[in-house]
Protein backbone atom coordinates (compact mmCIF):
# COMPACT_ATOMS: atom_id res chain seq x y z
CA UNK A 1 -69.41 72.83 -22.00
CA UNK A 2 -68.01 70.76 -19.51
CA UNK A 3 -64.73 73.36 -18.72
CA UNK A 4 -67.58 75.97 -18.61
CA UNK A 5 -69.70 74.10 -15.77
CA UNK A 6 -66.00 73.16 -13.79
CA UNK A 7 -65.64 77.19 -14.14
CA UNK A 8 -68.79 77.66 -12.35
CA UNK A 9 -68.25 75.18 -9.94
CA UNK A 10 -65.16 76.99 -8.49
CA UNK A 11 -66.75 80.62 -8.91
CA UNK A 12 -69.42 79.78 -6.46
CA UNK A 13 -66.94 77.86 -4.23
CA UNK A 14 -65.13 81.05 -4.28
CA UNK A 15 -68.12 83.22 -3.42
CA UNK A 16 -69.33 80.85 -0.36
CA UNK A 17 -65.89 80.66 1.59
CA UNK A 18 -63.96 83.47 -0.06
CA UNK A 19 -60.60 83.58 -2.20
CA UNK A 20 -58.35 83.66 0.39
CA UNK A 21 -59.99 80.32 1.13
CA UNK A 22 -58.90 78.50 -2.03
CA UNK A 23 -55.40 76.76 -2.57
CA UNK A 24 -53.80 75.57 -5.45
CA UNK A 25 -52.59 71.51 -4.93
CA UNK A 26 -50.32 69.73 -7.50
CA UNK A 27 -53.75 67.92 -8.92
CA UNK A 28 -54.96 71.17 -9.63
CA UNK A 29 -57.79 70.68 -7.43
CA UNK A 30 -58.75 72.94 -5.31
CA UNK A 31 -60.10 72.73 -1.17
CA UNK A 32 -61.63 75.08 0.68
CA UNK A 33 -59.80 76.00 4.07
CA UNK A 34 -62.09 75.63 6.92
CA UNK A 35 -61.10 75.35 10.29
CA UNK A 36 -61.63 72.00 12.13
CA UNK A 37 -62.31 73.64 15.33
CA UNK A 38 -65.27 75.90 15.00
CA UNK A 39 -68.79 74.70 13.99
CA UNK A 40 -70.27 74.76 10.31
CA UNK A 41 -72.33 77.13 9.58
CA UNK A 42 -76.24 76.05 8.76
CA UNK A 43 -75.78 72.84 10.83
CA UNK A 44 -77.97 71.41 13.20
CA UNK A 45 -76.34 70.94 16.86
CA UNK A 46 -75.71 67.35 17.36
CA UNK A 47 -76.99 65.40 20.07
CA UNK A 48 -75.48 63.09 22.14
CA UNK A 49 -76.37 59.99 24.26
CA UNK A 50 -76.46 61.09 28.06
CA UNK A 51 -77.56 59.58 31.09
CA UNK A 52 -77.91 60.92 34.33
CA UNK A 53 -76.66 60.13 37.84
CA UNK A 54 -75.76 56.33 38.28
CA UNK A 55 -78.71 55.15 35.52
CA UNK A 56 -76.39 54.37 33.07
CA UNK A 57 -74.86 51.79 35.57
CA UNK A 58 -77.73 50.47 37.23
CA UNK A 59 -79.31 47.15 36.24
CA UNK A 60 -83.27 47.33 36.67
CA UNK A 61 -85.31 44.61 38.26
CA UNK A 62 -89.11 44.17 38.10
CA UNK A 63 -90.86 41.07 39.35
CA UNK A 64 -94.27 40.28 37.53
CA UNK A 65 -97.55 38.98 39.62
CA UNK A 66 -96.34 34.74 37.78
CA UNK A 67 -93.01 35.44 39.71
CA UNK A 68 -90.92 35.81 36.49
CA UNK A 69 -88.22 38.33 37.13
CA UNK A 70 -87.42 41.32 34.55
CA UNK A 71 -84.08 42.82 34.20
CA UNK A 72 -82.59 45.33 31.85
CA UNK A 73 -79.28 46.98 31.29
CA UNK A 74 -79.14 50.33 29.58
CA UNK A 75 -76.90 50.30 26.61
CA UNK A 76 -76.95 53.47 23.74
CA UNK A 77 -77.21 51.76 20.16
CA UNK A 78 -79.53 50.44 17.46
CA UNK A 79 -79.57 47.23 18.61
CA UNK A 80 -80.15 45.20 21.68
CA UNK A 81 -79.90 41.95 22.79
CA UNK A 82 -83.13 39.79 24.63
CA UNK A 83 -83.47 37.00 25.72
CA UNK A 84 -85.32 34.09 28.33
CA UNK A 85 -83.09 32.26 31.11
CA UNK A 86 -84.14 29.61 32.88
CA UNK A 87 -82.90 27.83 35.75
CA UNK A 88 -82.83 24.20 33.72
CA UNK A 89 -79.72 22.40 32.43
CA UNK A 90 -78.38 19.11 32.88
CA UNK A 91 -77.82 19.09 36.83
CA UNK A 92 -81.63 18.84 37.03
CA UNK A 93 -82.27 15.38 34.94
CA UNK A 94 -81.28 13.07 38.20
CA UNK A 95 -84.97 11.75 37.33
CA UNK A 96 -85.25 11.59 34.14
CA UNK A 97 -82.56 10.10 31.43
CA UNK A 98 -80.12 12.28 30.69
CA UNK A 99 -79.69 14.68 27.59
CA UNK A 100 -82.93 16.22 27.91
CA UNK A 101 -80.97 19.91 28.31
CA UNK A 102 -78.91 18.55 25.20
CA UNK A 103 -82.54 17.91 23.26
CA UNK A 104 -83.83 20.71 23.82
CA UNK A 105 -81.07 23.15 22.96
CA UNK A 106 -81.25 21.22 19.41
CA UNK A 107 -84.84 21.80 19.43
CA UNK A 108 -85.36 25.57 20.35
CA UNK A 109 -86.15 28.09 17.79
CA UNK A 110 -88.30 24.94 15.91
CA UNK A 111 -91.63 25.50 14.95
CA UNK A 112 -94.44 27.06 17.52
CA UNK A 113 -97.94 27.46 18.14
CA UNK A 114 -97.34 30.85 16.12
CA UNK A 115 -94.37 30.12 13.61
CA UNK A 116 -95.01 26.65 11.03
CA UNK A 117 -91.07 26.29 10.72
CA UNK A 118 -87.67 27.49 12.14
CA UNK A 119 -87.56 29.37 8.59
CA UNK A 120 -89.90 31.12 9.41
CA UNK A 121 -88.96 32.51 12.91
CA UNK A 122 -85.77 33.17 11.17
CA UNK A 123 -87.32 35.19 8.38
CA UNK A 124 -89.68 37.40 10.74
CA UNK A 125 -86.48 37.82 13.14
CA UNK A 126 -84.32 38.76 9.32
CA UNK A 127 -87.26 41.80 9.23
CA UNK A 128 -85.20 43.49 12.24
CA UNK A 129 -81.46 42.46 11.50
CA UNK A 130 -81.91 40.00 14.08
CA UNK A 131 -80.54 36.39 14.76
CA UNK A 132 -81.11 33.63 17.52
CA UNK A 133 -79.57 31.02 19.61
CA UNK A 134 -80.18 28.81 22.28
CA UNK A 135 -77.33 27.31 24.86
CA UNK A 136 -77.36 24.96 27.72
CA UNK A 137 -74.94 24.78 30.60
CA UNK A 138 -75.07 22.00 33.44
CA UNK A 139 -77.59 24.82 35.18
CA UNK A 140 -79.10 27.25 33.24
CA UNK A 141 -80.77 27.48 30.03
CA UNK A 142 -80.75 30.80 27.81
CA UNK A 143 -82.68 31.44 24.94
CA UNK A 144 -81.53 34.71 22.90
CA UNK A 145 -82.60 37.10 20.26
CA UNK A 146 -80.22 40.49 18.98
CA UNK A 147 -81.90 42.13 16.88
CA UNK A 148 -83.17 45.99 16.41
CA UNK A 149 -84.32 48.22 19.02
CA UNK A 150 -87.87 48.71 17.18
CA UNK A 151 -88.58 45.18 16.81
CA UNK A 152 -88.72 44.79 20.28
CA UNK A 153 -92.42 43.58 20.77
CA UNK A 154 -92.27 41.27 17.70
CA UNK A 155 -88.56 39.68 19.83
CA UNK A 156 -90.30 39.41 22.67
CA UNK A 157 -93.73 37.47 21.32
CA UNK A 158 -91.01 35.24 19.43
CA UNK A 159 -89.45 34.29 22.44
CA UNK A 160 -92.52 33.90 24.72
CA UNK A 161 -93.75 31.26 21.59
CA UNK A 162 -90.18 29.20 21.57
CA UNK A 163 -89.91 28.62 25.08
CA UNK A 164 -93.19 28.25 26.03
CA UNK A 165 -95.10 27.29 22.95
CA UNK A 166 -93.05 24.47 20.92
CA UNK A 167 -94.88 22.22 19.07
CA UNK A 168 -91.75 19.19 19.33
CA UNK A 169 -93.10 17.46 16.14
CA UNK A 170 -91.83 13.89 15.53
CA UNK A 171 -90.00 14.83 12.80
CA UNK A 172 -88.06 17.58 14.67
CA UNK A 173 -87.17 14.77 17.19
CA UNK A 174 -86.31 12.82 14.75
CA UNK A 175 -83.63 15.14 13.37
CA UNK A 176 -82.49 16.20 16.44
CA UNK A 177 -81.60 12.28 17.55
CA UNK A 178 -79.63 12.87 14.38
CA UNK A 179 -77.80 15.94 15.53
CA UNK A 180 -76.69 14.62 18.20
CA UNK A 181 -75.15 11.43 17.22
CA UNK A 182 -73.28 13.49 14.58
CA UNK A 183 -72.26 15.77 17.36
CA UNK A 184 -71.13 12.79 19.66
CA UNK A 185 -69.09 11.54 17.07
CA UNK A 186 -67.47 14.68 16.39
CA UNK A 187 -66.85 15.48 19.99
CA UNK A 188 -64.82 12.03 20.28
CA UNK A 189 -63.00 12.61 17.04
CA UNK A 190 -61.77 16.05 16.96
CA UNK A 191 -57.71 17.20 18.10
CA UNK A 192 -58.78 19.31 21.02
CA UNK A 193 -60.06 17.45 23.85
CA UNK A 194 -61.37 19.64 26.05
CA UNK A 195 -65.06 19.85 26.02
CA UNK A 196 -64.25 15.67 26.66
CA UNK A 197 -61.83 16.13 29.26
CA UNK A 198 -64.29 19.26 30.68
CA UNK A 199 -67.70 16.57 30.92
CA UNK A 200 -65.40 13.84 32.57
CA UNK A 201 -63.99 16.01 35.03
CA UNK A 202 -66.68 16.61 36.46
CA UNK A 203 -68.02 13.25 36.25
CA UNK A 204 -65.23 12.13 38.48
CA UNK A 205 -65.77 14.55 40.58
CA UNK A 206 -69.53 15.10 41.19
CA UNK A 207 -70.05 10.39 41.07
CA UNK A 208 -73.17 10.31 39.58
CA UNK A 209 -74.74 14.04 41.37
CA UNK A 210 -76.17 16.91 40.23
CA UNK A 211 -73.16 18.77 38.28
CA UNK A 212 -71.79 15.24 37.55
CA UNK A 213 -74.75 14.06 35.48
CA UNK A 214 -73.66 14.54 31.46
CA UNK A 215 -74.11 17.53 29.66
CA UNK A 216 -74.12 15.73 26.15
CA UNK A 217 -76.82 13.18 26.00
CA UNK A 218 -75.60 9.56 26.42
CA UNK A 219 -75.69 7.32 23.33
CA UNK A 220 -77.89 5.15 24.84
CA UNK A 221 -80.15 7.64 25.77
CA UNK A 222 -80.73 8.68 22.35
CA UNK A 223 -83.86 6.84 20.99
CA UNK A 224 -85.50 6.69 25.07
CA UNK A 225 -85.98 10.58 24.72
CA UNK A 226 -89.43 11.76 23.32
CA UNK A 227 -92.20 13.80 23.10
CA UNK A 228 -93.69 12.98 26.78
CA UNK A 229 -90.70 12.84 28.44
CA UNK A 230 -89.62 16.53 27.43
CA UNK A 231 -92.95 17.73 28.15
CA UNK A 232 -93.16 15.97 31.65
CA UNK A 233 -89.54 17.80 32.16
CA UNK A 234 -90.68 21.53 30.52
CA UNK A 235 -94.03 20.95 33.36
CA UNK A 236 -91.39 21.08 36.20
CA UNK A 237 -88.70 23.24 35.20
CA UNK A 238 -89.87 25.51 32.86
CA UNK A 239 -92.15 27.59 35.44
CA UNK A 240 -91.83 31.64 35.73
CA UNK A 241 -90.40 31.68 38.71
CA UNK A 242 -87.57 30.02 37.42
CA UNK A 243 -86.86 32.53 34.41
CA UNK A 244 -85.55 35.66 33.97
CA UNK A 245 -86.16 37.85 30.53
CA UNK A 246 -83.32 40.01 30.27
CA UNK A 247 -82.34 42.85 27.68
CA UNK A 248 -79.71 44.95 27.28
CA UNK A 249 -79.83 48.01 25.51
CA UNK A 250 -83.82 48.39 25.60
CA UNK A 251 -86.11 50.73 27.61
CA UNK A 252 -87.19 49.16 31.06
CA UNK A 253 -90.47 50.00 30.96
CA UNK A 254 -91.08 48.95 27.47
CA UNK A 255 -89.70 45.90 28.61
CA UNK A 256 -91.99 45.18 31.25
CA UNK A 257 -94.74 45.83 29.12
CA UNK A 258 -94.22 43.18 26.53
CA UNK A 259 -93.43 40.49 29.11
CA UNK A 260 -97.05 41.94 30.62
CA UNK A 261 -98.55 41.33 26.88
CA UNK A 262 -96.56 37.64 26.30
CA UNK A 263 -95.57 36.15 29.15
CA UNK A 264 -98.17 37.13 31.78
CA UNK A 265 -101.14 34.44 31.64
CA UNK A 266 -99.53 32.22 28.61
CA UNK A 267 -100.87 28.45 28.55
CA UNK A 268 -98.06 26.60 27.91
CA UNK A 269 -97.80 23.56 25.26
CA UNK A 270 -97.69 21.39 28.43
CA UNK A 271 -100.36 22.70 30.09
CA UNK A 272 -100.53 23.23 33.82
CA UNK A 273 -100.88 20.68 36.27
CA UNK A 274 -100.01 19.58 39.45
CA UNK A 275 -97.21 21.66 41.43
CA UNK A 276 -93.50 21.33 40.05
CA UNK A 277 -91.66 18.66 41.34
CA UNK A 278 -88.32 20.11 41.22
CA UNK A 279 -84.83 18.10 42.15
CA UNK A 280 -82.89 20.56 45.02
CA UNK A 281 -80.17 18.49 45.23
CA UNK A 282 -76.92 20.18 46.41
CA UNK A 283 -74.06 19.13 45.01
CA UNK A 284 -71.54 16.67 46.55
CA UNK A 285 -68.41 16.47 45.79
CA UNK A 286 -67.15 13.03 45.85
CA UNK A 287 -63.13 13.26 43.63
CA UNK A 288 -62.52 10.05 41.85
CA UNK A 289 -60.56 9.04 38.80
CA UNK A 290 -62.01 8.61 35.27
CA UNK A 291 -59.73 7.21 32.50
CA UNK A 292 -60.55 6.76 28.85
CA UNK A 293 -57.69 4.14 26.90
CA UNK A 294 -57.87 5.38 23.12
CA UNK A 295 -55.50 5.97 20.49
CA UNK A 296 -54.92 9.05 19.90
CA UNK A 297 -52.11 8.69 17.50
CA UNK A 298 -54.49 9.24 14.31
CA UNK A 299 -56.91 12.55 15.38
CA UNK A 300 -55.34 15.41 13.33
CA UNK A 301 -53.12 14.00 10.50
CA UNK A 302 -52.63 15.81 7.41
CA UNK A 303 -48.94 17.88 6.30
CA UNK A 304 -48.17 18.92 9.47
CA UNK A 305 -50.22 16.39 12.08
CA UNK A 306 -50.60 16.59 16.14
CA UNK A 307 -48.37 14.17 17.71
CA UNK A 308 -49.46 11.37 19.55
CA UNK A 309 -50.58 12.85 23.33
CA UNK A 310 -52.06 11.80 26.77
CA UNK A 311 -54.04 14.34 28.07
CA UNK A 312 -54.74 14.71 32.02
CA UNK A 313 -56.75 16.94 33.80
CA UNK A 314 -56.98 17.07 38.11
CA UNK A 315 -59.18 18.92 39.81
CA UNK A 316 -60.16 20.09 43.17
CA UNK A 317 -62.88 21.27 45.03
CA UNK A 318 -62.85 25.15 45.26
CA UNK A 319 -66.63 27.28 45.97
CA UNK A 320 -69.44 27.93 44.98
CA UNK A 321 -69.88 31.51 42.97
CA UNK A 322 -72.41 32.38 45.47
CA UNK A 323 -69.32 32.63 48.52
CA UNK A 324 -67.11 35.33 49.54
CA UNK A 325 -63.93 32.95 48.42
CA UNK A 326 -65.05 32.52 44.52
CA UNK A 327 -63.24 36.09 43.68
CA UNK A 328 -59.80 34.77 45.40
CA UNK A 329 -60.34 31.32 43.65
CA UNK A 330 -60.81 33.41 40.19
CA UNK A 331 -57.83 35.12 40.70
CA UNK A 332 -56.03 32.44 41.92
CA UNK A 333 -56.85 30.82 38.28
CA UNK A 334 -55.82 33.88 36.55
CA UNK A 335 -52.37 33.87 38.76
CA UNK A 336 -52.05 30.00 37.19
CA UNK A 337 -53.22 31.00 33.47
CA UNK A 338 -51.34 28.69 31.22
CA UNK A 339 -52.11 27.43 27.59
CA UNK A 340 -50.11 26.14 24.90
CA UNK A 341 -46.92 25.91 24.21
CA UNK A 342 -47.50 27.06 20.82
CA UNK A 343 -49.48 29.86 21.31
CA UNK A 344 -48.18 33.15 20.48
CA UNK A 345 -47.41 35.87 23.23
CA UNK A 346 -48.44 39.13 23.26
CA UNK A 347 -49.94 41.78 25.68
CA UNK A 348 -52.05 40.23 28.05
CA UNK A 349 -51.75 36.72 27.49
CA UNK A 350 -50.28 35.75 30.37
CA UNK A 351 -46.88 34.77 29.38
CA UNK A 352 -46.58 35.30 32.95
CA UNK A 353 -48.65 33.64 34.76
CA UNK A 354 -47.00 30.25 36.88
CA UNK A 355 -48.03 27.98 34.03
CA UNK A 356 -46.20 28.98 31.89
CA UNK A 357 -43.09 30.48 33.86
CA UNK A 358 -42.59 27.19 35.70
CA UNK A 359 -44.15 24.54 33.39
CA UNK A 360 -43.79 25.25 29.30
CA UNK A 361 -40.91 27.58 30.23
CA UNK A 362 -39.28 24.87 31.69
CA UNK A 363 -40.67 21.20 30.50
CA UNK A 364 -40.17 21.85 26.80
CA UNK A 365 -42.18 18.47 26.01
CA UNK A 366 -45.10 19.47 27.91
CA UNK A 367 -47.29 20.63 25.06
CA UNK A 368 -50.27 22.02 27.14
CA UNK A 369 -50.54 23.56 30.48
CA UNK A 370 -53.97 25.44 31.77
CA UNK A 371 -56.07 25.96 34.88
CA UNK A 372 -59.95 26.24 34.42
CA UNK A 373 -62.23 27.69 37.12
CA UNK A 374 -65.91 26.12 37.00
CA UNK A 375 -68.04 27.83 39.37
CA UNK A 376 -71.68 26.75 40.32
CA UNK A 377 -74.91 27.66 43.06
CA UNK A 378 -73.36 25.29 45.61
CA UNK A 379 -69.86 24.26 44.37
CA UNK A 380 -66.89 24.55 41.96
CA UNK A 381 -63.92 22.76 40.89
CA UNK A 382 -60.62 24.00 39.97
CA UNK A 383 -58.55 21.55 37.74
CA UNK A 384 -54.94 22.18 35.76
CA UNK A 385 -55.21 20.89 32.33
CA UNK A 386 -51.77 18.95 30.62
CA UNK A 387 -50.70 17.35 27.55
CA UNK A 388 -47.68 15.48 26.81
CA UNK A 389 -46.14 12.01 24.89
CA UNK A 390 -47.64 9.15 26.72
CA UNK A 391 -43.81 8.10 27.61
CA UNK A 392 -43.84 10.84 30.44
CA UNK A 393 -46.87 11.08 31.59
CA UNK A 394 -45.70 10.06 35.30
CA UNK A 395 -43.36 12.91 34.87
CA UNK A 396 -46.05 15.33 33.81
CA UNK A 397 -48.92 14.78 36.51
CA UNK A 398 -45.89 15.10 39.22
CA UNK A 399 -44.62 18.42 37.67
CA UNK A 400 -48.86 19.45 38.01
CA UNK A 401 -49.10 17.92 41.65
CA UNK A 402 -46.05 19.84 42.39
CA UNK A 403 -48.23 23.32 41.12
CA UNK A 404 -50.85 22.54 43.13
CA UNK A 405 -48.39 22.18 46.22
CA UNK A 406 -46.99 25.63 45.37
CA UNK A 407 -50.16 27.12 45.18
CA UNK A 408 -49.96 27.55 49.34
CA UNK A 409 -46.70 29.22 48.92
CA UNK A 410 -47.24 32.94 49.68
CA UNK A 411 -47.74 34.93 45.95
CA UNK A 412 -45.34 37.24 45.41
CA UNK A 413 -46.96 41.17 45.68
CA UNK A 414 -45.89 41.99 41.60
CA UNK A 415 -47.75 38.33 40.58
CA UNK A 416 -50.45 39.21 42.33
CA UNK A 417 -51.16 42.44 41.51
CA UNK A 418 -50.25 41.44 37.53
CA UNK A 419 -52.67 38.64 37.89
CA UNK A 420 -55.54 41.01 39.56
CA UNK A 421 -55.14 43.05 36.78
CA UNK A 422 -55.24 40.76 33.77
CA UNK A 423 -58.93 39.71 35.56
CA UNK A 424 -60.11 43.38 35.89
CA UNK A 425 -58.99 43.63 32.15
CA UNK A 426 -60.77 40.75 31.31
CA UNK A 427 -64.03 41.29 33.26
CA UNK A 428 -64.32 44.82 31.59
CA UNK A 429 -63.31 44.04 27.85
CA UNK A 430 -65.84 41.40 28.07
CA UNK A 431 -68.34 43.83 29.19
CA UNK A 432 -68.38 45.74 26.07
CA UNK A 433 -70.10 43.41 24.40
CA UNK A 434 -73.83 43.65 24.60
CA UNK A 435 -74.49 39.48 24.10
CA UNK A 436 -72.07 39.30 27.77
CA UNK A 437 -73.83 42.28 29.14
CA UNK A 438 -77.05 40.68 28.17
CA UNK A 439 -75.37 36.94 29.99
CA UNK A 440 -74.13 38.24 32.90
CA UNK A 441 -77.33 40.28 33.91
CA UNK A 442 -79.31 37.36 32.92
CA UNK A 443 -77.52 34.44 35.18
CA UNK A 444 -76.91 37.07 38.22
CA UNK A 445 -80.62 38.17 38.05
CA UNK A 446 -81.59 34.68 37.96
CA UNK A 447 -79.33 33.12 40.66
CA UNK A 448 -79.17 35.79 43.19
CA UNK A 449 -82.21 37.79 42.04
CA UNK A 450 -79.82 41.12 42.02
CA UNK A 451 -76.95 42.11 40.23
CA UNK A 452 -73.13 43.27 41.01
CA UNK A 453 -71.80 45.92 38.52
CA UNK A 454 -68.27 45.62 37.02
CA UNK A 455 -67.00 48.58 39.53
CA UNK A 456 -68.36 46.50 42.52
CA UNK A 457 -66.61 43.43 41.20
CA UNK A 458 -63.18 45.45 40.61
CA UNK A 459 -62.97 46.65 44.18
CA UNK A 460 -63.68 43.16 45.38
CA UNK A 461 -60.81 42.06 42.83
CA UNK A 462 -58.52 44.73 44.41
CA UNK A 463 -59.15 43.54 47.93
CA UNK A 464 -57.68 40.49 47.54
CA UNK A 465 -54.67 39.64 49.50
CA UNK A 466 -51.49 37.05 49.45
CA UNK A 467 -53.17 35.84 52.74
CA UNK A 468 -56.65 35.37 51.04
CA UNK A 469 -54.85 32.81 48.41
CA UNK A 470 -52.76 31.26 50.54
CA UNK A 471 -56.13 30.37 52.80
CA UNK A 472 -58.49 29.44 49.99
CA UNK A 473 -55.98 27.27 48.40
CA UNK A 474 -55.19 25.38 51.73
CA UNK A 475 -59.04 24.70 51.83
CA UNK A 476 -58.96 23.45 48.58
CA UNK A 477 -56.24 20.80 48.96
CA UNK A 478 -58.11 19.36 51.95
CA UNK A 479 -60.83 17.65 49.55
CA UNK A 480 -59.79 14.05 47.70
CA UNK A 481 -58.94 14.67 43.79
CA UNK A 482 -60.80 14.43 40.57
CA UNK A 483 -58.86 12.81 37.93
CA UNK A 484 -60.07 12.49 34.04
CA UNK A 485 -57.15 10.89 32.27
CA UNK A 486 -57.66 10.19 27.79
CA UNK A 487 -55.29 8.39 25.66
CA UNK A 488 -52.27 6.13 26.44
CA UNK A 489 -52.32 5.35 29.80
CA UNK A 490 -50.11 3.15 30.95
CA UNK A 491 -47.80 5.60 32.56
CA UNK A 492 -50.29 7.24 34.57
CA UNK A 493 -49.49 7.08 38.64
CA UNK A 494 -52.76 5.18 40.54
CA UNK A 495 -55.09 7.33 41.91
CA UNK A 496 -53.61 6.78 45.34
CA UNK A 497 -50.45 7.81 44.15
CA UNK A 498 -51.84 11.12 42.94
CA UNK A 499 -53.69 11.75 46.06
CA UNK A 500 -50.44 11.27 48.03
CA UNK A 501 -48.62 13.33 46.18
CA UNK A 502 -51.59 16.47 46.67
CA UNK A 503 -51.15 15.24 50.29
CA UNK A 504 -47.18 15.73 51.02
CA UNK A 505 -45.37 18.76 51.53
CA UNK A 506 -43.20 19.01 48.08
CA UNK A 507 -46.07 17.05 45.90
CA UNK A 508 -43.94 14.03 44.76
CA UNK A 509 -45.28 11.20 44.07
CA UNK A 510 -43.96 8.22 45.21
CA UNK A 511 -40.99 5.76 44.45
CA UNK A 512 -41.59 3.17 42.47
CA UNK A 513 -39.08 0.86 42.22
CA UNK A 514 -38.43 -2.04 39.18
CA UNK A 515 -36.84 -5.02 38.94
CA UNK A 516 -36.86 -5.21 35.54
CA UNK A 517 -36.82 -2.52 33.23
């Protein structure tokens, strides 16, 4: 029976396509021969995503009557990404005690006027393949939802109810206090120090101000936090003309029509009252030194532990992102790249960049080498990150003053072409993914209340010169140094040392001399 059916099989194969069709293989199978370049017959033509003119680039902006902004990016797929930015974060607590950003990240997505539980916002967003997360910075706070194109108006009520609608029970407080002790205990225990390094950085350098203020909520701050205080923050900050919804990869129009339906005349939780007292405080930049003592001789043991290191980070003041001079400073901080001396090379990671050409490549004990870029509305701060055995840490901040010396040397025309390149390459691959689409529209939109495309941005890349470093970084070392220094210390120069150094011509620090040894 079943040799009779196989005969069938191949007698109608041979009928459809012909005999001449049919081959013989070694598995005695047999394929039809059908050519690869002409279409099937009895198949429907396919149809393909196409945009016209410049739509597919353009970023569309709508302002609603509240003065909440509405931007979308066009994207083709199933999927988009949505989400609420507002212009909140930790630079904007200089009245109230700090962590409040910190909170309230913990907090979002928690139950809402509409939703009895964060399980349940997570089941109704699980309906349309979609997940959520919340994020603070020191300026902006962005709520987000990716999740299926045709859930769009459920995404969008969702998000109108977490930001605007949470219910803060004391219980949710309660385990958010818990959070983030955990957290702050982790932060100071774990083998990379960073994010540590990152928040006193910019203490140092911003005393007390604005961008200086902690991102992670103090310790002591912990149990002084509550109910009214967050909603006596949300009142002020947390106002439509300080947000933006963004999507990417969603039709405008639709767009503006749900934040019509959810976000047009919402009561909040906090009600409305009297107008929003809002801190404008620019940013000064005041340099300073912060040093933690703490033995780091014990934070990653185990078969094959860290070694014992003194990490030191110094910093300078470079722009603001808003200013003509924040694409030469990003490329001068793709020119310095750097990273760890462990780290594998490979195509495009910078093997050479100065960091690690005239640092790792030469300083074998120097275990970390990297320059960071942080950019904000009225200021920035470019710092050099190192690591290295407490025993030569003198040696280690010299060899970094002496980088930031050589910074005002003119770049050579292949460096700074390679290093123009790596940041085009960078800007773009980033840009294919819809969550840094949906970021990037999002903080532009809200900070400048346009956006610049990835082309513009290019160009402006290209256009930088040797003579455009060479000025910006000459600006730069005109402004006193911020300093965060963690683990042994008692190598380190004094902080007038250091800014002697970043004052002479080679950056050497100077002579000490001993009696005894």
């Amino acid at each position: 029976m079943a040799a009779h059916m196989s005969r069938c099989r191949t007698w109608s194969g041979v009928r459809r396509f012909g005999i001449a069709a049919y081959r013989k293989y070694s598995s005695g199978g047999s394929y039809p021969n059908i050519s690869l370049s002409t279409p099937l017959p009895g198949i429907p033509k396919p149809l393909f995503a196409s945009v016209d003119g410049h739509e597919k680039y353009e970023t569309k902006i709508t302002t609603l009557e509240n003065g909440l902004k509405v931007a979308s990016q066009n994207k083709f797929g199933q999927f988009c990404t949505v989400g609420i930015l507002v212009n909140s974060g930790s630079r904007h607590e200089t009245k109230y005690p700090s962590g409040i950003a910190h909170f309230l990240e913990k907090l979002a997505f928690s139950s809402t006027a509409q939703y009895g539980s964060k399980d349940e916002i997570l089941l109704t967003l699980e309906k349309h393949g979609g997940i959520c997360d919340c994020q603070t910075s020191r300026d902006t706070t962005m709520y987000a939802v990716s999740a299926e194109v045709k859930g769009l108006d459920t995404v969008v009520s969702l998000l109108s109810d977490a930001v605007l609608q949470p219910r803060l029970l004391d219980e949710e407080i309660e385990m958010t206090r818990m959070a983030i002790r955990f957290e702050l205990e982790d932060l100071n225990m774990r083998p990379d120090p960073e994010p540590l390094l990152t928040e006193m950085i910019h203490a140092a350098a911003y005393r007390g101000n604005t961008v200086g203020l902690p991102r992670f909520c103090p310790v002591e701050n912990i149990d002084k936090i509550d109910k009214n205080i967050l909603h006596n923050y949300l009142r002020n900050y947390y106002c439509p003309e300080r947000m933006v919804l963004a999507g990417v990869g969603i039709d405008h129009e639709q767009l503006v029509e749900c934040a019509k339906k959810y976000l047009l005349n919402v009561k909040p939780a906090w009600g409305i009252g009297a107008p929003p007292n809002v801190d404008m405080s620019v940013a000064q930049y005041t340099g300073g030194i912060i040093k933690m003592e703490k033995d780091m001789s014990d934070v990653s043991l185990g078969p094959t532990p860290i070694p014992e290191l003194t990490h030191i980070m110094i910093g300078l003041e470079s722009c603001s992102f808003l200013e003509e001079d924040f694409i030469p400073f990003a490329v001068l901080n793709m020119m310095m790249g750097g990273g760890g001396s462990f780290s594998a090379g490979g195509p495009g990671k910078g093997m050479f960049t100065r960091l690690y050409l005239n640092v790792l490549n030469r300083h074998h004990w120097m275990y970390n080498a990297t320059a960071y870029h942080h950019s904000y509305e009225d200021s920035g701060l470019l710092c050099i990150h190192a690591s290295a055995d407490p025993r030569q840490v003198r040696e280690m901040v010299e060899i970094i003053t002496k980088e930031f010396i050589q910074m005002t040397g003119t770049a050579g025309e292949m460096e700074l072409e390679r290093a123009k390149t790596q940041l085009k390459s960078m800007l773009m691959m980033n840009l294919e993914s819809r969550p840094v689409i949906f970021e990037d529209v999002g903080r532009q939109v809200l900070s400048t209340g346009k956006r610049k495309l990835p082309h513009e941005l290019c160009e402006l890349i290209s256009n930088v010169t040797a003579a455009d470093i060479k000025r910006v970084t000459t600006k730069m070392l005109r402004s006193k140094p911020a300093v965060a220094a963690l683990g042994d210390l008692t190598e380190l120069p004094s902080y007038e040392h250091i800014q002697t150094a970043l004052s002479s011509k080679d950056g050497r620090l100077p002579r000490m001399y001993r009696l005894f040894r």
